[in-house]
N, C-alpha and C. Protein backbone atom coordinates (compact mmCIF):
# COMPACT_ATOMS: atom_id res chain seq x y z
N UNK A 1 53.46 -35.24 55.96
CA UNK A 1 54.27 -34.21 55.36
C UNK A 1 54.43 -34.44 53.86
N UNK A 2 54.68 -35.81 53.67
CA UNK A 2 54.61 -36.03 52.19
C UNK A 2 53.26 -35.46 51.21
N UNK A 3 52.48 -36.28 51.84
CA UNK A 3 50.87 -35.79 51.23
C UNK A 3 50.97 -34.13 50.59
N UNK A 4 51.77 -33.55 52.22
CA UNK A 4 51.48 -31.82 51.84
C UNK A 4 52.47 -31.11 50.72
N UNK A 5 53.14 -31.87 50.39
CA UNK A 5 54.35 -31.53 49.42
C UNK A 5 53.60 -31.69 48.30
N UNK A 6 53.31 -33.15 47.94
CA UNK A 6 52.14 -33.88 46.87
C UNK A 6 51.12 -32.46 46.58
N UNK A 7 50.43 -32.14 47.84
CA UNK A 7 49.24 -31.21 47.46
C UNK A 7 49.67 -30.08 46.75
N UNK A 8 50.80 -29.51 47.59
CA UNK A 8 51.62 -28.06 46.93
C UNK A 8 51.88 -28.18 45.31
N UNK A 9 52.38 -29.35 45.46
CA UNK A 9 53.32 -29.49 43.87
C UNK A 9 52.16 -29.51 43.13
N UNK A 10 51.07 -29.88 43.25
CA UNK A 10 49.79 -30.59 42.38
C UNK A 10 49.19 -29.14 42.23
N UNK A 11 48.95 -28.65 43.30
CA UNK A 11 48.30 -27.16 43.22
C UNK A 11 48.94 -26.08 42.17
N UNK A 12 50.30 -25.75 42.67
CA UNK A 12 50.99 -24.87 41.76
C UNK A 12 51.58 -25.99 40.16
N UNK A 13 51.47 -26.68 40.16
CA UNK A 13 51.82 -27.25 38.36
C UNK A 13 50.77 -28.05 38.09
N UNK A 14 49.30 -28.02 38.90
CA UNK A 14 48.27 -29.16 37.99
C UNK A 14 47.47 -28.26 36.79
N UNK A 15 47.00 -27.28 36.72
CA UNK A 15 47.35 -26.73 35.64
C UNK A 15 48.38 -26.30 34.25
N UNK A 16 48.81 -26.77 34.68
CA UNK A 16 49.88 -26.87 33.51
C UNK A 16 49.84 -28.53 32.87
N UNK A 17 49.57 -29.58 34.14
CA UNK A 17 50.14 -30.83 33.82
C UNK A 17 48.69 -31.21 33.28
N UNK A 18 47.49 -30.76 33.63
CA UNK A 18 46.13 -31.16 32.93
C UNK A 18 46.28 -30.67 31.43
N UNK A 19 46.68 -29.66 31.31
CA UNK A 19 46.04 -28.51 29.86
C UNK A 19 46.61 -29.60 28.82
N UNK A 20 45.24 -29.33 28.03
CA UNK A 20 46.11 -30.07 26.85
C UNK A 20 46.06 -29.23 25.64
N UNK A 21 46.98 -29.84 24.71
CA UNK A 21 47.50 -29.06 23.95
C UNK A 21 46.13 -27.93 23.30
N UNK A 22 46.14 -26.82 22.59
CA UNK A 22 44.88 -26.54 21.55
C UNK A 22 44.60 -27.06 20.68
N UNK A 23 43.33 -27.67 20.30
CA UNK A 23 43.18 -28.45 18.65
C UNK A 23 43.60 -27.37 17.63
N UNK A 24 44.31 -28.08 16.74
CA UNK A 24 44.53 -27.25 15.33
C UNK A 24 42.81 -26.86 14.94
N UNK A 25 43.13 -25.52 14.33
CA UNK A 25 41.86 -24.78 13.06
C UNK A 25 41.45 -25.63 12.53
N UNK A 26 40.50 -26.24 12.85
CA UNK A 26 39.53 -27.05 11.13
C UNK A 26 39.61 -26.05 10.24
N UNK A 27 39.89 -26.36 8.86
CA UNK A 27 39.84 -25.26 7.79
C UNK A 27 38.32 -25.45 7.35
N UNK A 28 37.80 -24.31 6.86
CA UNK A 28 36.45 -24.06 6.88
C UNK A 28 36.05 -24.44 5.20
N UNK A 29 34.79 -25.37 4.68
CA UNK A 29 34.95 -26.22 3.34
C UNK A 29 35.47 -25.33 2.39
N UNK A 30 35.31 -24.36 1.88
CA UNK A 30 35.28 -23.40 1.13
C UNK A 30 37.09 -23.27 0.89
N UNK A 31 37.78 -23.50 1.89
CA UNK A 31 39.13 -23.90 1.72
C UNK A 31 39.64 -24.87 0.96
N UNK A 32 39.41 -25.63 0.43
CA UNK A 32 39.74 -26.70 -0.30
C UNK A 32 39.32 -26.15 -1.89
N UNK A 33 38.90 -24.80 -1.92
CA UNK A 33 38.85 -24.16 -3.76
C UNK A 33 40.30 -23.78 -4.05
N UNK A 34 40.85 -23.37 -2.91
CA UNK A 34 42.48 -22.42 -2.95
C UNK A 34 43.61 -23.28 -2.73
N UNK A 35 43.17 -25.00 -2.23
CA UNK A 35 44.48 -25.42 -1.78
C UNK A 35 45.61 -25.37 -2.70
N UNK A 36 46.86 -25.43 -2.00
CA UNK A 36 47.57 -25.42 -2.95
C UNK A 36 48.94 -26.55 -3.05
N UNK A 37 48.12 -27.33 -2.65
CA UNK A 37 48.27 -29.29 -2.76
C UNK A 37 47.28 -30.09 -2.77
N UNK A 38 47.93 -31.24 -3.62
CA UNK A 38 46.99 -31.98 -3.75
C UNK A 38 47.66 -33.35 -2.84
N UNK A 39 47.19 -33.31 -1.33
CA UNK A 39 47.45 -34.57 -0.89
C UNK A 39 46.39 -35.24 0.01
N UNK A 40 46.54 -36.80 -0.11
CA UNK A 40 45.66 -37.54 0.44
C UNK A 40 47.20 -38.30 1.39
N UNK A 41 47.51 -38.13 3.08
CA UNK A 41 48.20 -39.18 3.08
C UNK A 41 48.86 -38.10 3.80
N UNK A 42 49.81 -38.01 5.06
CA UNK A 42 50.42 -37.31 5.38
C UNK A 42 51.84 -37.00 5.02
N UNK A 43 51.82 -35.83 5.14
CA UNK A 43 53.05 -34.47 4.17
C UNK A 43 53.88 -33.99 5.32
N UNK A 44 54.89 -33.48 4.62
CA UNK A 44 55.75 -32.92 5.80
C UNK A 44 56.23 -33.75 6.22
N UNK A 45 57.71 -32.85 7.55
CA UNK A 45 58.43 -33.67 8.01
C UNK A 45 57.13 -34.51 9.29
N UNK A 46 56.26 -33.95 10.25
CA UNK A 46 55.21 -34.67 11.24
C UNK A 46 54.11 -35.60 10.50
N UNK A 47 53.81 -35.74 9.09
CA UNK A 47 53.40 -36.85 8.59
C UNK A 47 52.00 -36.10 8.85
N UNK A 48 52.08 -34.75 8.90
CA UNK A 48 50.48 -34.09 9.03
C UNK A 48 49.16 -34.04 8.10
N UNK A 49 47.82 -34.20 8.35
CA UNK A 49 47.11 -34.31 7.25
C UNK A 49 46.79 -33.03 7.00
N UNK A 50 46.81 -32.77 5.62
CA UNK A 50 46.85 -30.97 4.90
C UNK A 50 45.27 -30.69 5.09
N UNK A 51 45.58 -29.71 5.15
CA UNK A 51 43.96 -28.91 4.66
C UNK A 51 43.13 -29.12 3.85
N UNK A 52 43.76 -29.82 2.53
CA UNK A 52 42.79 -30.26 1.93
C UNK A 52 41.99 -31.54 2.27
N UNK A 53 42.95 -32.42 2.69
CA UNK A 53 42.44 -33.72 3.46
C UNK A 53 41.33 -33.78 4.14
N UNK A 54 41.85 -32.84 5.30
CA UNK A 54 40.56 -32.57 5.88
C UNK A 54 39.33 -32.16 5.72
N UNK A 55 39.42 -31.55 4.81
CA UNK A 55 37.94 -30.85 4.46
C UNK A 55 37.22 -31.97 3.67
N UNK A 56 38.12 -32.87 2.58
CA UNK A 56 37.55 -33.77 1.59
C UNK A 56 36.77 -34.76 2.86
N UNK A 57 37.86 -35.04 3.80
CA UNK A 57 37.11 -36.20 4.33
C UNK A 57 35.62 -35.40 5.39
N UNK A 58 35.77 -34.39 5.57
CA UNK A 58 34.44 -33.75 5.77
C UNK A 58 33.45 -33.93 4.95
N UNK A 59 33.67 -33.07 3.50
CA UNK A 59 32.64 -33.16 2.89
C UNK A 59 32.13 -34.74 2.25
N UNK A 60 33.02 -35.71 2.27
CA UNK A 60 33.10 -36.69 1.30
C UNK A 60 31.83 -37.37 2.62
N UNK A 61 31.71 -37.14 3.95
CA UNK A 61 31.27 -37.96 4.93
C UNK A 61 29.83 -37.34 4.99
N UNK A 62 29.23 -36.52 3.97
CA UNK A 62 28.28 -35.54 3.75
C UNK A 62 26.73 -36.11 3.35
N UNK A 63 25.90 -36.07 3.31
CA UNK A 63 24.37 -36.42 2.44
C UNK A 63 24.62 -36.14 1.18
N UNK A 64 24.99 -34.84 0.72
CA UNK A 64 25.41 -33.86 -0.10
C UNK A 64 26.85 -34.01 -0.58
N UNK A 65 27.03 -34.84 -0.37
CA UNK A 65 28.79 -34.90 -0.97
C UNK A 65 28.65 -35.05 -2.23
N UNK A 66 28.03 -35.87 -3.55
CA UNK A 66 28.16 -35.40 -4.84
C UNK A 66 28.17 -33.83 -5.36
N UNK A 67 27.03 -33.41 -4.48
CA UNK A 67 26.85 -32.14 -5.02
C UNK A 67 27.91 -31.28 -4.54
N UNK A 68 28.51 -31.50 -3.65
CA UNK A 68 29.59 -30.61 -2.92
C UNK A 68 30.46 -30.19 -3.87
N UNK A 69 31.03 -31.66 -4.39
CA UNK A 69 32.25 -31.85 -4.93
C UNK A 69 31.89 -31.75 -6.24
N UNK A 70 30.53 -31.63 -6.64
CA UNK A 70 30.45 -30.83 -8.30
C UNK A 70 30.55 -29.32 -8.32
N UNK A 71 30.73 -28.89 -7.08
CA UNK A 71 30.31 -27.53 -6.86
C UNK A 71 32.29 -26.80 -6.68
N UNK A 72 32.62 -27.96 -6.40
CA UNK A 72 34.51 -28.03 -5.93
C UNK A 72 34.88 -27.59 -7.66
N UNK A 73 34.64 -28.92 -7.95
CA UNK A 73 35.35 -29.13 -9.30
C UNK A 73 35.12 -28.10 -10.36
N UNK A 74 33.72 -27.02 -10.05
CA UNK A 74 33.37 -26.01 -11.13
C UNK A 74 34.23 -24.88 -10.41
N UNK A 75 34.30 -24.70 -9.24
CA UNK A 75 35.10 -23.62 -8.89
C UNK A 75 36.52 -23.43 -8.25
N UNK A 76 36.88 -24.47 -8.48
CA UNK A 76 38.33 -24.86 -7.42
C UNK A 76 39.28 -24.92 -8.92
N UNK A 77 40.86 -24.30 -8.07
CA UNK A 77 41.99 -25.03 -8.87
C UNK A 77 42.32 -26.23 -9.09
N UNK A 78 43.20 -26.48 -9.74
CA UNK A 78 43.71 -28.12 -9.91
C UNK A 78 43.70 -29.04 -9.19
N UNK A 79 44.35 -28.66 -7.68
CA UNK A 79 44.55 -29.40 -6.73
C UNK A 79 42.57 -29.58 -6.15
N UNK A 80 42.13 -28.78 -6.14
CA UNK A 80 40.63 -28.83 -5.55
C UNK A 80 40.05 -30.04 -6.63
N UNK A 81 40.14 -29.67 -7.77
CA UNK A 81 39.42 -30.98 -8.43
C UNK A 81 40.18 -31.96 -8.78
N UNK A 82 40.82 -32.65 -8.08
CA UNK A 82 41.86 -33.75 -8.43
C UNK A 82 41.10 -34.49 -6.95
N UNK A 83 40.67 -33.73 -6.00
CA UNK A 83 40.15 -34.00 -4.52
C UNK A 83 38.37 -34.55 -4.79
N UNK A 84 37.72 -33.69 -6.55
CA UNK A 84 36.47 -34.24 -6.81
C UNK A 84 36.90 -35.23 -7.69
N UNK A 85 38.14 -35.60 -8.28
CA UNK A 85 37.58 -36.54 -9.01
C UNK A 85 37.73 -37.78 -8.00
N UNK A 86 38.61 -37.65 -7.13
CA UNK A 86 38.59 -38.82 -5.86
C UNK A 86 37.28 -39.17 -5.60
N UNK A 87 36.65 -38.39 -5.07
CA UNK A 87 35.54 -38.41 -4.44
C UNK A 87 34.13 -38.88 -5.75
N UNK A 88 34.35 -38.66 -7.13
CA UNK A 88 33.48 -39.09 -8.30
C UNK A 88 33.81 -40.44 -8.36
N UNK A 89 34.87 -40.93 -8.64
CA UNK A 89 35.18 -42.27 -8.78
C UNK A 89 34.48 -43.47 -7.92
N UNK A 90 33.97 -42.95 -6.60
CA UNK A 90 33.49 -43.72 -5.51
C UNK A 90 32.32 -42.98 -5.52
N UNK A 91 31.91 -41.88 -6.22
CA UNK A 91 30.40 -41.70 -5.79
C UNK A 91 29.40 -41.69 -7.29
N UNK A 92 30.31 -41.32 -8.50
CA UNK A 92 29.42 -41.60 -9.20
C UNK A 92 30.38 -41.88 -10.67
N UNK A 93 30.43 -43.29 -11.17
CA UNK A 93 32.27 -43.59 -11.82
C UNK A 93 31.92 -43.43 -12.88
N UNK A 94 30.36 -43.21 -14.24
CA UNK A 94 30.28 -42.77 -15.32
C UNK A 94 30.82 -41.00 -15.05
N UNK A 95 30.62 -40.06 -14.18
CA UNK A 95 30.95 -38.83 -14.42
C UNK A 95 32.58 -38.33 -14.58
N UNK A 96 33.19 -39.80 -13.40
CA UNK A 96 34.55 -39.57 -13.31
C UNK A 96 35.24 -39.86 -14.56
N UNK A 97 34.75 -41.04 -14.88
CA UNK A 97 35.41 -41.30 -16.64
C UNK A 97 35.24 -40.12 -17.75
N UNK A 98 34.18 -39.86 -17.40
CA UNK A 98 33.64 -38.81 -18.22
C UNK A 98 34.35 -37.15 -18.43
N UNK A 99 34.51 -36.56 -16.86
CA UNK A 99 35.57 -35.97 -16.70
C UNK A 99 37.28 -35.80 -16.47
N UNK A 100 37.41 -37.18 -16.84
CA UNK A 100 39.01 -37.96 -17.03
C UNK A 100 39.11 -37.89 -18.40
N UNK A 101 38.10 -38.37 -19.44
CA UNK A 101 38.15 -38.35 -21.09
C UNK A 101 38.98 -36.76 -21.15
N UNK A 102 38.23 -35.42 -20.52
CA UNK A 102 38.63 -34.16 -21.14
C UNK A 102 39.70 -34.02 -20.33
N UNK A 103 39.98 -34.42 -19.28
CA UNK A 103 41.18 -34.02 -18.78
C UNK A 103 42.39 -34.16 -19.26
N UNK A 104 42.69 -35.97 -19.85
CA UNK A 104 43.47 -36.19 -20.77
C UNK A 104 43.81 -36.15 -22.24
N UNK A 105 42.21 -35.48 -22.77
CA UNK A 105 42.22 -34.68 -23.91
C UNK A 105 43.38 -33.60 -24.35
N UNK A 106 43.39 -32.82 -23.00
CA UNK A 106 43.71 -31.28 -23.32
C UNK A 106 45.13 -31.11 -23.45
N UNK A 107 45.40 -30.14 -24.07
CA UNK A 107 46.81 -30.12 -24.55
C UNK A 107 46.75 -28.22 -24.22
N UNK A 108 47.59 -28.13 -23.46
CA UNK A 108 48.35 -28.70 -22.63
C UNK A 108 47.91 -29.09 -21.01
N UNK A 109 48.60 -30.19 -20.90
CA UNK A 109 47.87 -30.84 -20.43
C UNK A 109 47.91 -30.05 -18.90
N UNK A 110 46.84 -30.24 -17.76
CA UNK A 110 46.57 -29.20 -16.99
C UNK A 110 47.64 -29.67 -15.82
N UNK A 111 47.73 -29.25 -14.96
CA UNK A 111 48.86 -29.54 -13.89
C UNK A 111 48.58 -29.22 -12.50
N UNK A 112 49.27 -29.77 -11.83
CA UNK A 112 48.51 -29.54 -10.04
C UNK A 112 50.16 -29.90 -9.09
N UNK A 113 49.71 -29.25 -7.98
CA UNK A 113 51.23 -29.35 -6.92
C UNK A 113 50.61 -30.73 -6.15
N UNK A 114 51.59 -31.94 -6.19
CA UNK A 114 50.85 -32.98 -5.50
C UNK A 114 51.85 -33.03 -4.42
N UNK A 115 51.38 -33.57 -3.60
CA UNK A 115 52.87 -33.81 -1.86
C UNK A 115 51.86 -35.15 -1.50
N UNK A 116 53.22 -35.96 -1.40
CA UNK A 116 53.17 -37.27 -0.39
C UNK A 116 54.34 -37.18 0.07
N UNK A 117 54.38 -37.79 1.33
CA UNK A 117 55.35 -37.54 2.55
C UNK A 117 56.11 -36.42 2.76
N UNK A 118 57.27 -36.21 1.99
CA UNK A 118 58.29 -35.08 2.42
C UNK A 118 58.19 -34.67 1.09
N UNK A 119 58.06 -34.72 0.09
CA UNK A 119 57.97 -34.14 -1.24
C UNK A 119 56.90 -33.21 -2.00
N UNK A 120 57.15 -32.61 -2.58
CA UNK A 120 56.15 -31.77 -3.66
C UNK A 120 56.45 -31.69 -4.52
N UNK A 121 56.18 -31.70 -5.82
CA UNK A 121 56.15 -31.48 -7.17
C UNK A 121 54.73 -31.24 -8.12
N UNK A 122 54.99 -30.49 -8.91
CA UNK A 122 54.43 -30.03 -10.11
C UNK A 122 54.44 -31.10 -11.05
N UNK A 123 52.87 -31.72 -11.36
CA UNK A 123 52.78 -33.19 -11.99
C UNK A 123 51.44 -33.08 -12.79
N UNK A 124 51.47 -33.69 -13.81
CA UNK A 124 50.17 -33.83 -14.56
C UNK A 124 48.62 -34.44 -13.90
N UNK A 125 48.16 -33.51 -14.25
CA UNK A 125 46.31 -33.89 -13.55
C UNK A 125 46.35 -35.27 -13.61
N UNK A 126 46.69 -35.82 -15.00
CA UNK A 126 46.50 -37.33 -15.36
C UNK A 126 47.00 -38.52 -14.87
N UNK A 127 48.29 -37.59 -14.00
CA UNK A 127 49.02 -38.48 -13.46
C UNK A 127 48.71 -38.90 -12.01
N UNK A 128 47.90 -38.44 -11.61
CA UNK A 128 46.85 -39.11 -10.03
C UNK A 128 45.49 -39.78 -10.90
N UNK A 129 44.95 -39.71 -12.01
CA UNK A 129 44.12 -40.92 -12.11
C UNK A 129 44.50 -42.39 -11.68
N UNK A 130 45.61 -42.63 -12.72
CA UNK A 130 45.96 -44.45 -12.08
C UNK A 130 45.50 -44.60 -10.90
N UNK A 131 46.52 -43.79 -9.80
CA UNK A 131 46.43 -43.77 -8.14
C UNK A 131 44.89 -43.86 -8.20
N UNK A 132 43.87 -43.06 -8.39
CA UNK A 132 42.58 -42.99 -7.53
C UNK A 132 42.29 -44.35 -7.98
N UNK A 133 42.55 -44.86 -9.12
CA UNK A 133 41.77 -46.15 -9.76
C UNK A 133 42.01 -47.48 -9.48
N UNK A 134 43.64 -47.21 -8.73
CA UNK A 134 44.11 -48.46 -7.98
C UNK A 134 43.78 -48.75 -6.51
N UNK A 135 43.77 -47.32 -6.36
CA UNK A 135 42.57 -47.29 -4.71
C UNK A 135 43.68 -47.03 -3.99
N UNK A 136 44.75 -46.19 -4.25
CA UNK A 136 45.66 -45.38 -3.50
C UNK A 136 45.07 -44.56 -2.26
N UNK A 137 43.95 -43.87 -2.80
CA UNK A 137 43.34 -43.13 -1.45
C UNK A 137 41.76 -43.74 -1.20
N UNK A 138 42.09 -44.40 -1.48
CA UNK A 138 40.36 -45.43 -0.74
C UNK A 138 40.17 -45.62 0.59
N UNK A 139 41.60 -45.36 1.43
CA UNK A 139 41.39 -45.30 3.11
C UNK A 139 40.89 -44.30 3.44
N UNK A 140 40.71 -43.31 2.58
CA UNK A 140 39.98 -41.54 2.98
C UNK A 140 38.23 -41.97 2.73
N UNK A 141 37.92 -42.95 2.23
CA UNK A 141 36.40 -42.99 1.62
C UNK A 141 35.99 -44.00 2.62
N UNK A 142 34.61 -42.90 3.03
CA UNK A 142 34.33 -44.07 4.05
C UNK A 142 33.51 -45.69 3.48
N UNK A 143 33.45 -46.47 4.57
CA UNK A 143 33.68 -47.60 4.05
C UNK A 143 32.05 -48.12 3.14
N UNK A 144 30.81 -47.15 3.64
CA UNK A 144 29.66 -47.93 3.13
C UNK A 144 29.52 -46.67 1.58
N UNK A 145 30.88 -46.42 0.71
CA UNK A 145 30.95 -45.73 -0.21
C UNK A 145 32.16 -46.48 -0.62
N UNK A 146 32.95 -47.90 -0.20
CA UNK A 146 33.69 -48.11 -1.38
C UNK A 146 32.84 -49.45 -1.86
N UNK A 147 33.57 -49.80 -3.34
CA UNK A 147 33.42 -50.70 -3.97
C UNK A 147 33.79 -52.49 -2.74
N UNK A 148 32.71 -53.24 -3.06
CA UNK A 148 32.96 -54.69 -2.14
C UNK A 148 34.63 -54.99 -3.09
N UNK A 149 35.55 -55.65 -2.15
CA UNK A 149 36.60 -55.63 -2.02
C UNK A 149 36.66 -57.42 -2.78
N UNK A 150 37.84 -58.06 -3.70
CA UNK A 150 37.38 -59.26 -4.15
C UNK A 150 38.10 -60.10 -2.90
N UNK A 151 38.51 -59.88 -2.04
CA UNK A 151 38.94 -60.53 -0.47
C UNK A 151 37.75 -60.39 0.15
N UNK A 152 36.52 -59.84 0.00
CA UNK A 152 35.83 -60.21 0.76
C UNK A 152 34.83 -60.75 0.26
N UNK A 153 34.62 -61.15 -1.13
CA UNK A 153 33.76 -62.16 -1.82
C UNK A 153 34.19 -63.62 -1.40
N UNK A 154 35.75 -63.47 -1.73
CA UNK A 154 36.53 -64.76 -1.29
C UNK A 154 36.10 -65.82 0.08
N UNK A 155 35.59 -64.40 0.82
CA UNK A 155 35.82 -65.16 2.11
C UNK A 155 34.31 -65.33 2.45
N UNK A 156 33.42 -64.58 1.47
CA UNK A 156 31.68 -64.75 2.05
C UNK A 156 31.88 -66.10 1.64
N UNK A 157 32.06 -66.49 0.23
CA UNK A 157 32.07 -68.00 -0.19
C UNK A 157 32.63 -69.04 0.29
N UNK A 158 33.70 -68.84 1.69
CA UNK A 158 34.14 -69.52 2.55
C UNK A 158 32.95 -69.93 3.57
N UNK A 159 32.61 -68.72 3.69
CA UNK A 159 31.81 -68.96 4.93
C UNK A 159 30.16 -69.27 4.63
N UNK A 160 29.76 -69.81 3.09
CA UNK A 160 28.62 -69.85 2.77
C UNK A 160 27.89 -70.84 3.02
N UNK A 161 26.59 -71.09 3.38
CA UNK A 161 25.94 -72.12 3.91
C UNK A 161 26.62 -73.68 3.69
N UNK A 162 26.53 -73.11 1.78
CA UNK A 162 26.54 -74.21 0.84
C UNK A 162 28.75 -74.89 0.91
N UNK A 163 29.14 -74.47 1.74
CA UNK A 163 30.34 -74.50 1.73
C UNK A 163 30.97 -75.66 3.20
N UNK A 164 30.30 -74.79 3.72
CA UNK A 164 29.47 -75.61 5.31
C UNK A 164 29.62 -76.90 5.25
N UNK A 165 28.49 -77.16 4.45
CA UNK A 165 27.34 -78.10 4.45
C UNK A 165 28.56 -78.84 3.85
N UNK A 166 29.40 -78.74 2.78
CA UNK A 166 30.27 -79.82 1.82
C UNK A 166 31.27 -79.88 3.03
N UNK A 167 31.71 -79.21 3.49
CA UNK A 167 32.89 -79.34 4.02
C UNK A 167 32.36 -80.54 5.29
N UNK A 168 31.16 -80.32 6.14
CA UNK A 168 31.17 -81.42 7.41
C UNK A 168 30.37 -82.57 7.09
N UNK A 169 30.19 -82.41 5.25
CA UNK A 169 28.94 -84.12 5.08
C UNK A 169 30.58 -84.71 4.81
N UNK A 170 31.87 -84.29 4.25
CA UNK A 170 32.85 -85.00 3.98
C UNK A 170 33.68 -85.79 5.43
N UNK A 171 33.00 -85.13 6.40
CA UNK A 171 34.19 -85.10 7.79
C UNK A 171 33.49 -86.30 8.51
N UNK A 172 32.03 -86.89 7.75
CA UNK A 172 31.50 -87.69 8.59
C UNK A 172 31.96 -89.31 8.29
């Protein structure tokens, strides 16, 4: 009798108790010309990753990702090329300097809506260089596109033949 209760209940609510939720819209690349934030890092009160996020870490994961994001930066607002110069800095760092020189040239100086966590504000282009250069959003870049890390030089030279070899001719 139990079993048949089990079966009933399973029958009339296992549809409901399987379904899972719908995936959110991937925003389609071409979305990231209009965003209208600039965040790497989740926003909002659910700590959600924005639209632009997503698409960068699309295109950034690309064959074609320089060219993408030269193609961003000629046609996108503020927030869109603040997302190429991320992505220049780790893919090609004479262009990023290069387009950082005019950025901080210009008077007046250009401006973008940035959001990390619960906040937004209206902030200078110039003022997310430091961040990209300190490697604020380097967890968005995948890993065989960042710079070797000096923790992990540290530790090849730990583990180097020639390190070996001194450390167990001393132990004998």
């Amino acid at each position: 009798m139990k079993s048949l209760i089990i079966f009933f209940i399973t029958l009339i609510f296992g549809p409901f108790i399987t379904q899972s939720a719908p995936s959110p819209a991937v925003p389609a690349p071409q979305a990231i010309l209009t965003v209208e934030e600039f965040a790497l890092g989740g926003v909002g009160f659910g700590g959600q990753s924005s639209d632009g996020e997503i698409v960068f870490e699309q295109i950034i994961s690309r064959n074609d990702n320089l060219e993408q994001f030269l193609q961003i930066y000629a046609k996108g607002n503020n927030q869109s090329k603040m997302y190429s110069m991320v992505a220049f800095y780790y893919l090609d760092r004479d262009l990023y300097e290069h387009i950082k020189a005019n950025h901080i040239n210009r008077d007046p100086a250009p401006t973008l809506m940035w959001a990390q966590g619960c906040s937004w504000e209206t902030v200078p282009c110039q003022y997310i260089f430091p961040r990209i250069e300190e490697g604020a959003y380097e967890r968005f870049i995948p890993e065989e596109l960042r710079p070797p890390s000096s923790n992990e030089n540290e530790s090849d030279s730990a583990t180097s033949p020639n390190s070996t070899e001194t450390e167990s001719s001393g132990m004998g």
